[in-house]
C-alpha atoms as a PDB file:
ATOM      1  CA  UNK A   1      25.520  13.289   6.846  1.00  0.00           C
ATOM      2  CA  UNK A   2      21.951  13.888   9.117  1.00  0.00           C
ATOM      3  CA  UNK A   3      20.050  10.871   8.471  1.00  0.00           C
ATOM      4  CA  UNK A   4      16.066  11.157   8.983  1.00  0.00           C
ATOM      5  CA  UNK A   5      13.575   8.177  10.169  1.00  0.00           C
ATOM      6  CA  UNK A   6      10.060   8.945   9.748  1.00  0.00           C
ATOM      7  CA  UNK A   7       7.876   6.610  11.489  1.00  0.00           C
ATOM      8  CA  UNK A   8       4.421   5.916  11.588  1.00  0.00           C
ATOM      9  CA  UNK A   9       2.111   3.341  12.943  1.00  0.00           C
ATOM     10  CA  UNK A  10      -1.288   2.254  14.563  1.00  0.00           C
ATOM     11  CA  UNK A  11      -1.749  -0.648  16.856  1.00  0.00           C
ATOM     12  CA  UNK A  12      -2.771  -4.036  15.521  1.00  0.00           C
ATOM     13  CA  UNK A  13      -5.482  -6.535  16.766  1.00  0.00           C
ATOM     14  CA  UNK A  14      -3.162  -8.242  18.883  1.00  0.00           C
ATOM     15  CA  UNK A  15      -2.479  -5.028  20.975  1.00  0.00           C
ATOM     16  CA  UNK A  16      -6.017  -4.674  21.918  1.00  0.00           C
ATOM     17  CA  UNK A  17      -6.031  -8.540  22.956  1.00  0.00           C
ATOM     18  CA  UNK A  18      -3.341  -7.812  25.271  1.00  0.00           C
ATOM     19  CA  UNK A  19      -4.505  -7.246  28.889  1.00  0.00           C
ATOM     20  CA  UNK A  20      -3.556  -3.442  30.565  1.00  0.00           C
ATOM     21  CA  UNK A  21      -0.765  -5.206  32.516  1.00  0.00           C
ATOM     22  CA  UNK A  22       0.615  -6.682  29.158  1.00  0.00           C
ATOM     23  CA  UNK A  23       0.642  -3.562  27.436  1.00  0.00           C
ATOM     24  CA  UNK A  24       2.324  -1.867  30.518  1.00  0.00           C
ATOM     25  CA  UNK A  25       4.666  -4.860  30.796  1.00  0.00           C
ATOM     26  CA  UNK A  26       5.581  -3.999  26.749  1.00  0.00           C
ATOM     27  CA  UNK A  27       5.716  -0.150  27.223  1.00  0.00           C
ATOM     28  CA  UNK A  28       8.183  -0.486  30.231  1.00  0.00           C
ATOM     29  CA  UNK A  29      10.713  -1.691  27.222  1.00  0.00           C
ATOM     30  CA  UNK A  30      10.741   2.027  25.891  1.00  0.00           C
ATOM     31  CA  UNK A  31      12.782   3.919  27.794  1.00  0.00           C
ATOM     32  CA  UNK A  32      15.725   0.997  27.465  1.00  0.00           C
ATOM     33  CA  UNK A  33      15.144   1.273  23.379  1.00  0.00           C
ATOM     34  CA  UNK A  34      15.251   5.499  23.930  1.00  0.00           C
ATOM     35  CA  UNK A  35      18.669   4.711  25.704  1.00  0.00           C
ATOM     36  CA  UNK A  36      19.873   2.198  23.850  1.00  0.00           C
ATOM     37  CA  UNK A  37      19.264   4.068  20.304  1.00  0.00           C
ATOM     38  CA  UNK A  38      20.408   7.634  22.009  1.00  0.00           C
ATOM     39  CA  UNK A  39      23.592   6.363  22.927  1.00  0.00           C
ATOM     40  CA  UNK A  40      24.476   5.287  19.156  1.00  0.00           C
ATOM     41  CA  UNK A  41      23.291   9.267  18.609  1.00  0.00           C
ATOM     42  CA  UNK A  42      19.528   8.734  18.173  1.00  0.00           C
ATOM     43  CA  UNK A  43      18.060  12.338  18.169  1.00  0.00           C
ATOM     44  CA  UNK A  44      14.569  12.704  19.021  1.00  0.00           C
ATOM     45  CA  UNK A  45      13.671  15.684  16.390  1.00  0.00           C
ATOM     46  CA  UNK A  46      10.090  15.606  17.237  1.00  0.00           C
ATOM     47  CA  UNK A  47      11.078  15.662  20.722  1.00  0.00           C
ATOM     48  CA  UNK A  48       7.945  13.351  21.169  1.00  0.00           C
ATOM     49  CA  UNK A  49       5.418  11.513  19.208  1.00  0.00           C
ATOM     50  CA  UNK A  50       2.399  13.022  17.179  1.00  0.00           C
ATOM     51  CA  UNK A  51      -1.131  11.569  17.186  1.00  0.00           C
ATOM     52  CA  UNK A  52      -2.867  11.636  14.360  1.00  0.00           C
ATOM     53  CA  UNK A  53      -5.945  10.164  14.441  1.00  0.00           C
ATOM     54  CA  UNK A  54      -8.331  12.812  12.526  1.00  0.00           C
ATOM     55  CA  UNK A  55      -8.323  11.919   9.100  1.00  0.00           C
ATOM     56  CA  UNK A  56      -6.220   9.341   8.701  1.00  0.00           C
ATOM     57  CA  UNK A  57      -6.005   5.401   9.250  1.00  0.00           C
ATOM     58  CA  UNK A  58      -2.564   5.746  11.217  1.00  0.00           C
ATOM     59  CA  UNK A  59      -2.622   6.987  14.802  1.00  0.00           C
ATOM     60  CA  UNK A  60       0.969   7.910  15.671  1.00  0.00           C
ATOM     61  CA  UNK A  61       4.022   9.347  14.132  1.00  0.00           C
ATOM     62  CA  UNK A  62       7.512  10.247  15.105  1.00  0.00           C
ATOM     63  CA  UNK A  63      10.828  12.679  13.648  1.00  0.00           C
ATOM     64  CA  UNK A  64      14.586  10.753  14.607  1.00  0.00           C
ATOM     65  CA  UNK A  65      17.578  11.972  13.104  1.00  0.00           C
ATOM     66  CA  UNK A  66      20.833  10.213  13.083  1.00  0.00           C
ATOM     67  CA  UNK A  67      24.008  10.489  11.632  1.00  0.00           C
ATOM     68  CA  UNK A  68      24.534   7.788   9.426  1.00  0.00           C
ATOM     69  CA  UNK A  69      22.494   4.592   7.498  1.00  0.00           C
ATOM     70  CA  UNK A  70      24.396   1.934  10.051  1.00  0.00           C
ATOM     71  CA  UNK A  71      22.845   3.964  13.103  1.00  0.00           C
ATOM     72  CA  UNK A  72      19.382   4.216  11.233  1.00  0.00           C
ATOM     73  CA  UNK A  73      19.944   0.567  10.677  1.00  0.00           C
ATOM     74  CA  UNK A  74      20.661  -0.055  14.196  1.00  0.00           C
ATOM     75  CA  UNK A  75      17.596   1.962  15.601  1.00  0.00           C
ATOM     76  CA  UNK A  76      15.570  -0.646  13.395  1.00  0.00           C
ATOM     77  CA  UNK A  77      16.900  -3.871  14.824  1.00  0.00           C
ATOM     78  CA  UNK A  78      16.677  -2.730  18.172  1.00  0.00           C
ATOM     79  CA  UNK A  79      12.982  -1.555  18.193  1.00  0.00           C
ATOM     80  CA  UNK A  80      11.828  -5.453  16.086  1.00  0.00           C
ATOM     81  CA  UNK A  81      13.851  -6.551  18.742  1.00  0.00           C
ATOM     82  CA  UNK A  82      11.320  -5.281  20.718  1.00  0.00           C
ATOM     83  CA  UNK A  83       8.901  -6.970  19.090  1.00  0.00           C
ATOM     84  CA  UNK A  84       7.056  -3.655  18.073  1.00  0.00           C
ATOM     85  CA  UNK A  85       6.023  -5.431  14.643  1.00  0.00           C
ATOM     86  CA  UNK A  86       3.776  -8.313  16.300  1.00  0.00           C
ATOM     87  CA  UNK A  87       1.695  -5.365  17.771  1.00  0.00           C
ATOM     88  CA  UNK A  88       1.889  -2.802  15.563  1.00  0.00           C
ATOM     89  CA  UNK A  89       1.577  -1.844  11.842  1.00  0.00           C
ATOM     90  CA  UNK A  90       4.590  -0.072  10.838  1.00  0.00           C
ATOM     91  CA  UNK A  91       6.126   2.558   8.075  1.00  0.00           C
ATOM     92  CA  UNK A  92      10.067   3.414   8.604  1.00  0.00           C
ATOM     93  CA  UNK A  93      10.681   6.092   6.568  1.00  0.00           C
ATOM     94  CA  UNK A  94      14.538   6.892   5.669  1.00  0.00           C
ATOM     95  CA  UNK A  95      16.212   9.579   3.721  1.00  0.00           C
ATOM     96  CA  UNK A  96      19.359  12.085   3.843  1.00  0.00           C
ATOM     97  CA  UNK A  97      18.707  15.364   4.767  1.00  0.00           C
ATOM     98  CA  UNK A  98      19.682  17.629   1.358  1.00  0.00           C
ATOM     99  CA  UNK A  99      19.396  22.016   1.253  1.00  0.00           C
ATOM    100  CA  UNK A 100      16.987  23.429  -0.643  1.00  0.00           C
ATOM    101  CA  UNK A 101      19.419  23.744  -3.357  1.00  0.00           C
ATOM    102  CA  UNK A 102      20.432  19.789  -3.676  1.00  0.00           C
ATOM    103  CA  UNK A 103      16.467  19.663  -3.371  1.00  0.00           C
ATOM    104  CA  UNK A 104      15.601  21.647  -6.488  1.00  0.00           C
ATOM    105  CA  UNK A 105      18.414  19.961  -8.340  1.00  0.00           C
ATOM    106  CA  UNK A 106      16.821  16.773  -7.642  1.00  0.00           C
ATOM    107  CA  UNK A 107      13.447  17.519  -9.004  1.00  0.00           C
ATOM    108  CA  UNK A 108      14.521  19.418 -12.201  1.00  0.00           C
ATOM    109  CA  UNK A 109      17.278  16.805 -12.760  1.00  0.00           C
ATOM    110  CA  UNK A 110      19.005  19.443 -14.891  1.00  0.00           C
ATOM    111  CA  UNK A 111      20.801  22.996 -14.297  1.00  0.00           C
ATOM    112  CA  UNK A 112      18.736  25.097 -17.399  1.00  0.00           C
ATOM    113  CA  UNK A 113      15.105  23.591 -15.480  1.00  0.00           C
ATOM    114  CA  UNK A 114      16.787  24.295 -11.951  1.00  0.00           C
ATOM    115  CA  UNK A 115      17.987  27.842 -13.817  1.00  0.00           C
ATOM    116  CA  UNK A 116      14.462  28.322 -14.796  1.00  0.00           C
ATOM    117  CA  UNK A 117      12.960  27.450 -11.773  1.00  0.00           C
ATOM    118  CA  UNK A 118      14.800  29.787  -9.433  1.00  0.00           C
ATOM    119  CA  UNK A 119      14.221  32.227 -11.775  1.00  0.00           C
ATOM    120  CA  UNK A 120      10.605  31.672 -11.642  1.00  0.00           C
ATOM    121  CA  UNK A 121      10.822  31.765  -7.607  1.00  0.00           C
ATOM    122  CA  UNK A 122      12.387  34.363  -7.717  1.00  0.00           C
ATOM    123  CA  UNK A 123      10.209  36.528  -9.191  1.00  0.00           C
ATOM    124  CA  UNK A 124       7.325  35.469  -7.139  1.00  0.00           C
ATOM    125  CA  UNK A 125       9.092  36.386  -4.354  1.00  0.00           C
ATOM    126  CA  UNK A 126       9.543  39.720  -5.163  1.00  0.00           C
ATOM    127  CA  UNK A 127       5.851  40.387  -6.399  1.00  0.00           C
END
């Protein structure tokens, strides 16, 4: 089973209090967290973060797969470990990765809608 993490945050108060030689003594901790979670099969999906600071109150977000709930688990207690809560506000999104098909069934809930809907897309597609 691929599990995905969606994350997405924007610093708090307390990271702007912190002096340029705190904040480089707290980002020094990331590439042992990138390790740590990497080793337990932590994929970086994103392959990077995304800013995203036009339009909307949060400034960063990030794409992780991994291949189960106790590694998704795991990549959570090792970045509050960090202490990433205290300067940060913080989403951590998780969900299963499903096909299109397991997808439709879910939002039609039944096979006639999920008949009717394919149908229906169907036809679009061919014009």
């Amino acid at each position: 089973m691929t599990i995905g993490i969606f994350e997405i945050w924007k610093p708090r108060p307390e990271w702007y209090a912190l002096s340029d030689e705190e904040k480089r003594d707290f980002i020094s901790q990331f590439p042992s967290f990138f390790k740590a979670v990497a080793e337990k099969g932590a994929v970086d999906i994103a392959k990077g973060s995304y800013l995203c600071r036009l339009g909307s109150e949060w400034e960063t977000f990030s794409l992780t797969e991994v291949s189960d709930y106790e590694s998704a688990a795991y990549y959570a207690e090792v970045g509050d470990a960090l202490g990433w809560h205290q300067y940060f506000d913080h989403l951590f999104i998780v969900g299963h990765k499903v096909s299109q098909l397991e997808f439709d069934q879910h939002l039609m809930k039944s096979r006639g809608q999920l008949q009717k809907h394919q149908n229906y897309v169907a036809k679009e597609r061919l014009g």
